[in-house]
Protein backbone atom coordinates (compact mmCIF):
# COMPACT_ATOMS: atom_id res chain seq x y z
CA UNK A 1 122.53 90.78 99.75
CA UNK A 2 125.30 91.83 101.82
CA UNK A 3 123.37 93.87 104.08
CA UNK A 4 120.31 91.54 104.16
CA UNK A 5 122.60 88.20 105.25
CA UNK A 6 124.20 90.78 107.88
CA UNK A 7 120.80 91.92 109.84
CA UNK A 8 119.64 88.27 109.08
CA UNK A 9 122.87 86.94 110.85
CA UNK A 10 121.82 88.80 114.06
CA UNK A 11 119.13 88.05 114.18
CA UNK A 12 119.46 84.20 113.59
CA UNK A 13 122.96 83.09 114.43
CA UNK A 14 126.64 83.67 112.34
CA UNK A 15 125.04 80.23 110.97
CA UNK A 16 121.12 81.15 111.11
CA UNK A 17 121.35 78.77 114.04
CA UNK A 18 117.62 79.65 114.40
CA UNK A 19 116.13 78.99 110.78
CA UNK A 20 117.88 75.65 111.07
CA UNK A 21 116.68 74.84 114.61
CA UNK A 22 113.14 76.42 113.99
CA UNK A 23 112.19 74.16 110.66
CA UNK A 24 113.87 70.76 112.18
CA UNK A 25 110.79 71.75 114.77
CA UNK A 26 108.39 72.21 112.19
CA UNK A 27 109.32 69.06 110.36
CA UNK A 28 109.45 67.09 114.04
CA UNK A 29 106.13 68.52 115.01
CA UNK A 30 104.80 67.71 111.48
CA UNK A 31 105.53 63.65 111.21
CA UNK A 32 104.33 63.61 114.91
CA UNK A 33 101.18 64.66 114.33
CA UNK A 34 100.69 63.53 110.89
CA UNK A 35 101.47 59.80 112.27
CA UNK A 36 99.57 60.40 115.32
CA UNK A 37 96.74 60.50 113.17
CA UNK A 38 95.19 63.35 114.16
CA UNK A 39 92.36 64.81 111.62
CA UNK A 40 90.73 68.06 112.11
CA UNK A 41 89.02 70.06 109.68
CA UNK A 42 90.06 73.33 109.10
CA UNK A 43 88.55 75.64 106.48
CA UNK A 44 90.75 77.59 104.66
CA UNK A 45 89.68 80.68 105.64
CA UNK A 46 90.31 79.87 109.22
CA UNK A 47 94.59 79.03 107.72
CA UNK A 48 94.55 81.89 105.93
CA UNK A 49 93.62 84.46 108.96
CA UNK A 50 95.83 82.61 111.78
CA UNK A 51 98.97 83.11 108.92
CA UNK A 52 98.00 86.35 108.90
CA UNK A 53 97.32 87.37 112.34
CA UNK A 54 100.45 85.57 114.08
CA UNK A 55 103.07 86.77 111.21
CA UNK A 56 101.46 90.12 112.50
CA UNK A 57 101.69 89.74 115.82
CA UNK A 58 105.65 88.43 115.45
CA UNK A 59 106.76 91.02 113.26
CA UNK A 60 105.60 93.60 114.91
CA UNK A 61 106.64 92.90 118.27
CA UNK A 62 110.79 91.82 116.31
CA UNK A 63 110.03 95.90 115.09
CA UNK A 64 109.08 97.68 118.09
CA UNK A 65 112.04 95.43 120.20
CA UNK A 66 115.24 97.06 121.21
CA UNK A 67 117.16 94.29 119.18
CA UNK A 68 116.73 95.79 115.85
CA UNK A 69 117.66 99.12 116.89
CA UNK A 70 120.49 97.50 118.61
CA UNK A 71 121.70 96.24 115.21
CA UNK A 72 120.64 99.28 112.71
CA UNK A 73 122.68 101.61 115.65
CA UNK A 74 126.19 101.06 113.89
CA UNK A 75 124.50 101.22 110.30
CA UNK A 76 122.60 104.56 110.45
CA UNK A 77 126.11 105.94 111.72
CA UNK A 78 128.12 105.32 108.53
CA UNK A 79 126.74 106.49 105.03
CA UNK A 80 124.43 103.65 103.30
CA UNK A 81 121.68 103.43 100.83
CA UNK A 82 118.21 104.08 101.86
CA UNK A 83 116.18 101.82 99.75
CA UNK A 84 118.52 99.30 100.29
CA UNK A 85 118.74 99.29 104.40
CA UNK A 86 115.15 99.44 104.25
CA UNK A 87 114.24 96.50 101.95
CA UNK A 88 117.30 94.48 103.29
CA UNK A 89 115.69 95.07 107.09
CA UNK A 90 112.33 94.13 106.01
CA UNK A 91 113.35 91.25 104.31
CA UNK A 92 115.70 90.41 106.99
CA UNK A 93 112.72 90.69 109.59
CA UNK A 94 110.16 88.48 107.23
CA UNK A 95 112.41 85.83 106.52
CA UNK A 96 112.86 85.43 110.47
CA UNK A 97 109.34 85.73 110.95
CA UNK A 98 108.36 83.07 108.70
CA UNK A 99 110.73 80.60 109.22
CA UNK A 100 111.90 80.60 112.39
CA UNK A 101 107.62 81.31 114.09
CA UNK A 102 105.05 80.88 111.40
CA UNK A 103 106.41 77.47 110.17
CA UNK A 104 106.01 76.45 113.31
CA UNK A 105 102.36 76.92 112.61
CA UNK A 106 101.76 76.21 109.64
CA UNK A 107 103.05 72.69 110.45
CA UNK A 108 100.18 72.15 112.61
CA UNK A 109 97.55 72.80 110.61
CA UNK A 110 99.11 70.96 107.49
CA UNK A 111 99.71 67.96 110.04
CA UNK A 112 95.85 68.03 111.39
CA UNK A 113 93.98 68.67 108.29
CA UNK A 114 93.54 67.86 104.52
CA UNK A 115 95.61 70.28 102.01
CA UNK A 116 96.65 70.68 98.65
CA UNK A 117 99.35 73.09 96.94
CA UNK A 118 97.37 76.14 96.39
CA UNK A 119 95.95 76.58 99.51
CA UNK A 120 99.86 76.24 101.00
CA UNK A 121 101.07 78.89 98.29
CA UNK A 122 98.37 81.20 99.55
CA UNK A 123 99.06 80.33 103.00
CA UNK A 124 102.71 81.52 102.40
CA UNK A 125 101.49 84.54 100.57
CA UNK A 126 99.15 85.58 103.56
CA UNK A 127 102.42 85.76 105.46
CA UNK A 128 104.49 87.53 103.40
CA UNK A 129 101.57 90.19 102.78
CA UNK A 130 101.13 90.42 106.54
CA UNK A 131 105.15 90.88 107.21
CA UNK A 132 105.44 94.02 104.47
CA UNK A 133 102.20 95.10 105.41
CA UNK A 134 103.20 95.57 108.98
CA UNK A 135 106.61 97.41 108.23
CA UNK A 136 104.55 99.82 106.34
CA UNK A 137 102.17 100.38 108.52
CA UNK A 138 105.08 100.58 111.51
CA UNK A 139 106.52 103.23 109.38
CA UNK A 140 103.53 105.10 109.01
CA UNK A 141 102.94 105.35 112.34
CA UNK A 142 105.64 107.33 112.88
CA UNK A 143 104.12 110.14 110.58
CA UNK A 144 101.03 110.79 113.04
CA UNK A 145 100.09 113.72 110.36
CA UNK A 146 99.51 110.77 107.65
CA UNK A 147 98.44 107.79 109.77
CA UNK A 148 95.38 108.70 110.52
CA UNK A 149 94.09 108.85 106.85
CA UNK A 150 96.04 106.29 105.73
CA UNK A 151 95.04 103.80 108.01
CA UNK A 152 90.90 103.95 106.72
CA UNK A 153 92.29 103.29 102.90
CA UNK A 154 94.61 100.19 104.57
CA UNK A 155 90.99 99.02 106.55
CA UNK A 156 89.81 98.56 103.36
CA UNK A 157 91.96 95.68 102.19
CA UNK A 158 91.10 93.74 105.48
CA UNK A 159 87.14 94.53 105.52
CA UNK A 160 87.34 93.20 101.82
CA UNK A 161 89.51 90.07 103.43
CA UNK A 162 86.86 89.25 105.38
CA UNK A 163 83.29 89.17 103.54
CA UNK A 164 84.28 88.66 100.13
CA UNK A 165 85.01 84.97 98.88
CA UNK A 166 88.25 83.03 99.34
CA UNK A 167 88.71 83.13 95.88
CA UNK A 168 89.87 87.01 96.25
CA UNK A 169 92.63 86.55 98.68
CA UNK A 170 95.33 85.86 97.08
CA UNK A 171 94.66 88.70 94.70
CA UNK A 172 94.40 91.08 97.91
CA UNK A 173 96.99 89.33 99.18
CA UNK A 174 98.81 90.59 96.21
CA UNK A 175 97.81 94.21 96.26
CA UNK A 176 98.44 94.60 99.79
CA UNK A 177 102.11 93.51 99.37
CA UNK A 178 102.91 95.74 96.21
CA UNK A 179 101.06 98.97 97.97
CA UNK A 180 103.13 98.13 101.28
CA UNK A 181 106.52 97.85 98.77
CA UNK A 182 105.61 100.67 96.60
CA UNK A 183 105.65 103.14 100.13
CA UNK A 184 108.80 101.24 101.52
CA UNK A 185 110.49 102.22 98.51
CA UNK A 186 110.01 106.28 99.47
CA UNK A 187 110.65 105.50 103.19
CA UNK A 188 113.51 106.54 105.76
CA UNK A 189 115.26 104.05 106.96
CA UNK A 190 115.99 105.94 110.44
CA UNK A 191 112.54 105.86 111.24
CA UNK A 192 112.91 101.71 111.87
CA UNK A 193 115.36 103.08 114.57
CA UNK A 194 113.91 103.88 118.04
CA UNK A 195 116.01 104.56 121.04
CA UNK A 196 114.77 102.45 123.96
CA UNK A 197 112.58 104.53 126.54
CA UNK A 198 114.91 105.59 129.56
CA UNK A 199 112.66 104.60 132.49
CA UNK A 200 113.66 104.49 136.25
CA UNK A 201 114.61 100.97 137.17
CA UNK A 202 111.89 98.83 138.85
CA UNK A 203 114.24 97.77 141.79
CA UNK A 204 113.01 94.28 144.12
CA UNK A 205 114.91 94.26 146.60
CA UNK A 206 114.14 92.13 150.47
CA UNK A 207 113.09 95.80 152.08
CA UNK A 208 111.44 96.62 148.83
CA UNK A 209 108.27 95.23 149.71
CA UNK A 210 105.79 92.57 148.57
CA UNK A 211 107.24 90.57 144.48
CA UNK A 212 103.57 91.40 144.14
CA UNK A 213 103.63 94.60 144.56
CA UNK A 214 106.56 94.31 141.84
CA UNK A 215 104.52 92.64 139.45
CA UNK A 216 102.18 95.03 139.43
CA UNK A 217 104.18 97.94 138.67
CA UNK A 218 106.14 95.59 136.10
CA UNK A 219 103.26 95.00 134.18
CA UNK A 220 102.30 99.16 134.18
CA UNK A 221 105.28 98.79 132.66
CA UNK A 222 105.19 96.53 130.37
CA UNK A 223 101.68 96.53 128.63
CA UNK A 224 102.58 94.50 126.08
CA UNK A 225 101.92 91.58 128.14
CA UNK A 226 98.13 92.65 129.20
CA UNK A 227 97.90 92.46 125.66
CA UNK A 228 98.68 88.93 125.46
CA UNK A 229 96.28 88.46 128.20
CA UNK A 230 93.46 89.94 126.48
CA UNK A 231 94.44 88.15 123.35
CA UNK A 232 93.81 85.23 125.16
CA UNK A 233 90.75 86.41 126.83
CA UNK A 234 89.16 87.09 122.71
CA UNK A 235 90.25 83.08 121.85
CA UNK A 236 88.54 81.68 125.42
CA UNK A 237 85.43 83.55 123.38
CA UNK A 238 86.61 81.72 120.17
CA UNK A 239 87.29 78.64 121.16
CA UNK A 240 83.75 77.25 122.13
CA UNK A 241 83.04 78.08 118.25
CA UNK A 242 85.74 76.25 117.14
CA UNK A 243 84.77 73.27 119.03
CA UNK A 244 81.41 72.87 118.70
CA UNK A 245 81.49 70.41 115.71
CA UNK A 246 82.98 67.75 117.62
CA UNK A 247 80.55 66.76 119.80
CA UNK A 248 81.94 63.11 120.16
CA UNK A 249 84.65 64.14 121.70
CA UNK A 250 85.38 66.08 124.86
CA UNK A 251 87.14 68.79 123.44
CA UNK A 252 86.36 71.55 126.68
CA UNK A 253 89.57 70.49 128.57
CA UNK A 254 91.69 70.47 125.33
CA UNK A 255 91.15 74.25 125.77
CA UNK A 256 92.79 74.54 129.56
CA UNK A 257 96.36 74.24 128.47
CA UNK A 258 96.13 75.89 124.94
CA UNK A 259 94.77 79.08 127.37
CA UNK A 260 97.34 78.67 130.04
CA UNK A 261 99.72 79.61 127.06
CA UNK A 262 100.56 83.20 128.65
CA UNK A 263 104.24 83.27 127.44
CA UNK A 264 105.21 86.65 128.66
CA UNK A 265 104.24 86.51 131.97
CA UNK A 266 105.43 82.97 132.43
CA UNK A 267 109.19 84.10 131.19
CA UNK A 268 109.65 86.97 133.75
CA UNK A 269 113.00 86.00 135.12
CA UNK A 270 114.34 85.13 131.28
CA UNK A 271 112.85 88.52 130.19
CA UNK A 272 114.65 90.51 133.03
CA UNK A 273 117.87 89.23 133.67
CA UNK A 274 118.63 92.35 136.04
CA UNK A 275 115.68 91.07 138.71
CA UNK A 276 117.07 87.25 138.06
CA UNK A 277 120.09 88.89 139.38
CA UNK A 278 118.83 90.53 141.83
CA UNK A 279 116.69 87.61 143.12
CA UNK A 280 119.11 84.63 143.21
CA UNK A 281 121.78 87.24 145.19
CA UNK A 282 119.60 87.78 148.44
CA UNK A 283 118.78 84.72 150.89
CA UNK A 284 115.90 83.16 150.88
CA UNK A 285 114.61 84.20 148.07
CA UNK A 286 112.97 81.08 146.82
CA UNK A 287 109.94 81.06 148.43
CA UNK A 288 109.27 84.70 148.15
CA UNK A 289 109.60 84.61 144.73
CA UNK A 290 107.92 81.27 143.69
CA UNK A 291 105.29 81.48 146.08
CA UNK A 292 103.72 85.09 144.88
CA UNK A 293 104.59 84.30 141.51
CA UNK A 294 102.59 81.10 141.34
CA UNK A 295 99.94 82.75 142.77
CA UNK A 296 99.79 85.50 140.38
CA UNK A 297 100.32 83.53 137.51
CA UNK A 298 97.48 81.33 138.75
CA UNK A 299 94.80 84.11 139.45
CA UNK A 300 95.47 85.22 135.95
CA UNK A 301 94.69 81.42 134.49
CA UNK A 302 91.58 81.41 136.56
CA UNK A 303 90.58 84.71 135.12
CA UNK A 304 91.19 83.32 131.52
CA UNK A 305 89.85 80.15 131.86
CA UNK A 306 86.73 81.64 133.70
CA UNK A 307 85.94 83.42 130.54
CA UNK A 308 86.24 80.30 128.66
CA UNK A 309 83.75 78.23 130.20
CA UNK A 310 81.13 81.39 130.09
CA UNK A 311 81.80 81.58 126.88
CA UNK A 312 81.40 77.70 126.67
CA UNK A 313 78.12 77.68 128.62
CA UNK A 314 76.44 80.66 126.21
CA UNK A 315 77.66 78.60 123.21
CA UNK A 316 77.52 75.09 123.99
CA UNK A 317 76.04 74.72 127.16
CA UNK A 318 76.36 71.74 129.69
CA UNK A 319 78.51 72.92 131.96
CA UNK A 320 79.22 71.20 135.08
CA UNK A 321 80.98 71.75 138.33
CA UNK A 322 83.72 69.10 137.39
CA UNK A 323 84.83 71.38 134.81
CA UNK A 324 85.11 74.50 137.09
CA UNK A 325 87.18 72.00 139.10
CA UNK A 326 89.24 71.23 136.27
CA UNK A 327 90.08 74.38 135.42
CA UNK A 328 91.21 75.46 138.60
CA UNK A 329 93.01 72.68 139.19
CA UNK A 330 94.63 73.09 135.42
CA UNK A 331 95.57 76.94 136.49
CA UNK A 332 97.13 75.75 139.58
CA UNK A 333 99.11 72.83 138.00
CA UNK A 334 100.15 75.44 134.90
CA UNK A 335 101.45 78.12 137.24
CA UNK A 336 103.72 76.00 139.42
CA UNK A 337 105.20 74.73 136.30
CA UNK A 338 105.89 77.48 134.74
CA UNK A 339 107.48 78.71 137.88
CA UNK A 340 109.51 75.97 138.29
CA UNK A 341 110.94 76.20 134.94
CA UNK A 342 111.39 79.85 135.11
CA UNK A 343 113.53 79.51 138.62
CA UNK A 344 115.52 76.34 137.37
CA UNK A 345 115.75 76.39 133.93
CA UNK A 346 115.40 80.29 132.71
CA UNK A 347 115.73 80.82 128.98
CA UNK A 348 119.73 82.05 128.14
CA UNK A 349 120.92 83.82 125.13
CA UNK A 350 117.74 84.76 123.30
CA UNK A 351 118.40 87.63 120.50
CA UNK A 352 114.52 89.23 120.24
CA UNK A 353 111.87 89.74 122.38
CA UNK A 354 109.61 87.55 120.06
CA UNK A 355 112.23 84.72 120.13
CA UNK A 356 112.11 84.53 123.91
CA UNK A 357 108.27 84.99 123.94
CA UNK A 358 108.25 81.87 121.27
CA UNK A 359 111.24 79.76 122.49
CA UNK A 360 110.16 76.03 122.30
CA UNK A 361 110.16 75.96 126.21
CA UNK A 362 106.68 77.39 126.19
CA UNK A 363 105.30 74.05 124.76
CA UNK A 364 106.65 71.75 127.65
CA UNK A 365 103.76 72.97 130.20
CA UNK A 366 100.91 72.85 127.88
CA UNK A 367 102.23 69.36 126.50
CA UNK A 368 102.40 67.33 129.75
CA UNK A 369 98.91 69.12 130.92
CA UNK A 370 97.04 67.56 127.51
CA UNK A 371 99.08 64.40 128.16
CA UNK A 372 97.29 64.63 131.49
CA UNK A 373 94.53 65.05 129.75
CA UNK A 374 94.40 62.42 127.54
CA UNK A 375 95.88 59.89 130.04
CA UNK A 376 92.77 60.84 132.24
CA UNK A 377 89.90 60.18 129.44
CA UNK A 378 91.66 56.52 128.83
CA UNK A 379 91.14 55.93 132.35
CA UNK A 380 88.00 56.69 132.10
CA UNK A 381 86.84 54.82 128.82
């Protein structure tokens, strides 16, 4: 316990700062939209995969940050107990990911939609499987020689999530987690540690050329955040889908923000504190930073949201011109936002890469665009 409360401290605070912070959110975000009054339907199967996919996508990225090596550094140095760093880590890592991101989450669809306590027990069990599983499978990849079998028998599990009934997932659920524990319990707790790849610096400078010339070899860099970019790309496909059974309400511009949502490239000064530096210490730097930034940030929304509405018109059909006005106009109006935020109010003190990527900043663009949204279809009724 000693060791988990110690990783878990810094990760969340000397006082878990973050747990505290994250579920006030949760429960704020909850009674807002529960008295809003705000019904959706939501089948089960579509909670179960989004707790599974995001508590994925968060603990993996907390794994493969610097921060965790950061804190195992002085650990692996001094002589410890190998199951115990390793469960004590994992644990450490899943109880961030859960409370601090995926209650976040699962606030909104228990807000939206009709629930009862077994589907929320499964919900929370769907997490937890997807947290171990993902250690596992992080530690596995670091024995190439076994990864490569292994990871047809763990494809099994999720082809088996996916076609057979809901009635089996807890049960897989349930396997999933006690296979990932059983092979925790033989692994080596160095291979969580990873020393950060030494890379030339990407120096901007005022004779360095064009910020978009930067941003280009930033993100050859960085490919983690073309990732997110595609991710978003796969739900502008989704979307349409998920939509379609509300045909009383205009639900195609509800989809601009939520796809504007491109958190990594829209923190790039709070990411890189060295180009923030670097920036605010030459003259005149305002406009050529701001200025190519809201332009790239903007051709990427256009690029997103231009998938969206093809994927809207195959689907659903009855698209107009409006709505390729819309979404311009939406891309523009998210970018300079964003920008704006980023240049006078960048994100301080964050601990992990996922905790910047999901600081509650990220919410304040796509809120005021759907309040734009909303205020415009009153006007219009």
């Amino acid at each position: 316990m000693n060791l988990f409360n110690t990783i878990l401290r810094q990760l969340c605070g000397a006082r878990y700062e973050s747990i505290s912070k994250s579920l006030l959110t949760a429960f704020i975000l909850f009674l807002a939209l529960h008295t809003a009054g705000i019904r959706l339907t939501v089948a089960p199967f579509i909670l179960y995969l989004a707790s599974t996919l995001f508590s994925v996508s968060v603990m993996w990225q907390t794994l493969c940050g610097n921060r965790l090596s950061e804190i195992l550094q002085g650990m692996l140095a001094v002589p410890f107990d190998r199951k115990n760093l390793v469960f004590s880590a994992v644990f450490a890592l899943s109880g961030y990911t859960l409370t601090t991101k995926t209650a976040i989450l699962w606030s909104i669809f228990f807000a939206v939609s009709a629930w009862n306590i077994s589907e929320l027990l499964t919900a929370l069990l769907c997490g937890v499987h997807a947290c171990l599983v993902s250690a596992a499978v992080f530690l596995l990849c670091k024995k190439k020689k076994l990864f490569s079998s292994l990871f047809r028998i763990l494809c099994i599990p999720g082809v088996l999530f996916l076609i057979r009934s809901l009635k089996t997932v807890p049960a897989m659920a349930l396997a999933g987690s006690a296979g990932a524990l059983l092979y925790l319990s033989f692994a080596d707790a160095y291979r969580l540690y990873h020393l950060p790849v030494q890379k030339k610096p990407i120096r901007y400078t005022k004779a360095g050329g064009s910020f978009l010339l930067y941003l280009l070899r930033y993100l050859r860099r960085n490919k983690n955040h073309l990732l997110n970019t595609a991710g978003l790309c796969a739900a502008a496909c989704f979307l349409p889908l998920l939509f379609r059974s509300s045909e009383e309400l205009p639900l195609l511009s509800f989809g601009f923000p939520m796809l504007c949502l491109n958190t990594p490239l829209c923190t790039l000064l709070s990411g890189s504190p060295d180009l923030e530096q670097s920036i605010r210490a030459l003259p005149g730097q305002q406009k050529r930073f701001c200025l190519p930034y809201c332009l790239f940030l903007s051709a990427v929304n256009c690029s997103i949201l231009s998938v969206y509405l093809c994927a809207w018109q195959i689907i659903n059909g009855s698209i107009h011109i409006t709505d390729a006005g819309c979404a311009l106009l939406f891309a523009i109006l998210n970018a300079l936002l964003s920008v704006l935020l980023e240049w006078f109010f960048p994100i301080r003190n964050w601990k992990t890469e996922s905790g910047l990527w999901h600081h509650p900043r990220k919410y304040i663009v796509p809120l005021l665009l759907t309040a734009l949204i909303v205020f415009v279809e009153i006007l219009k009724c």
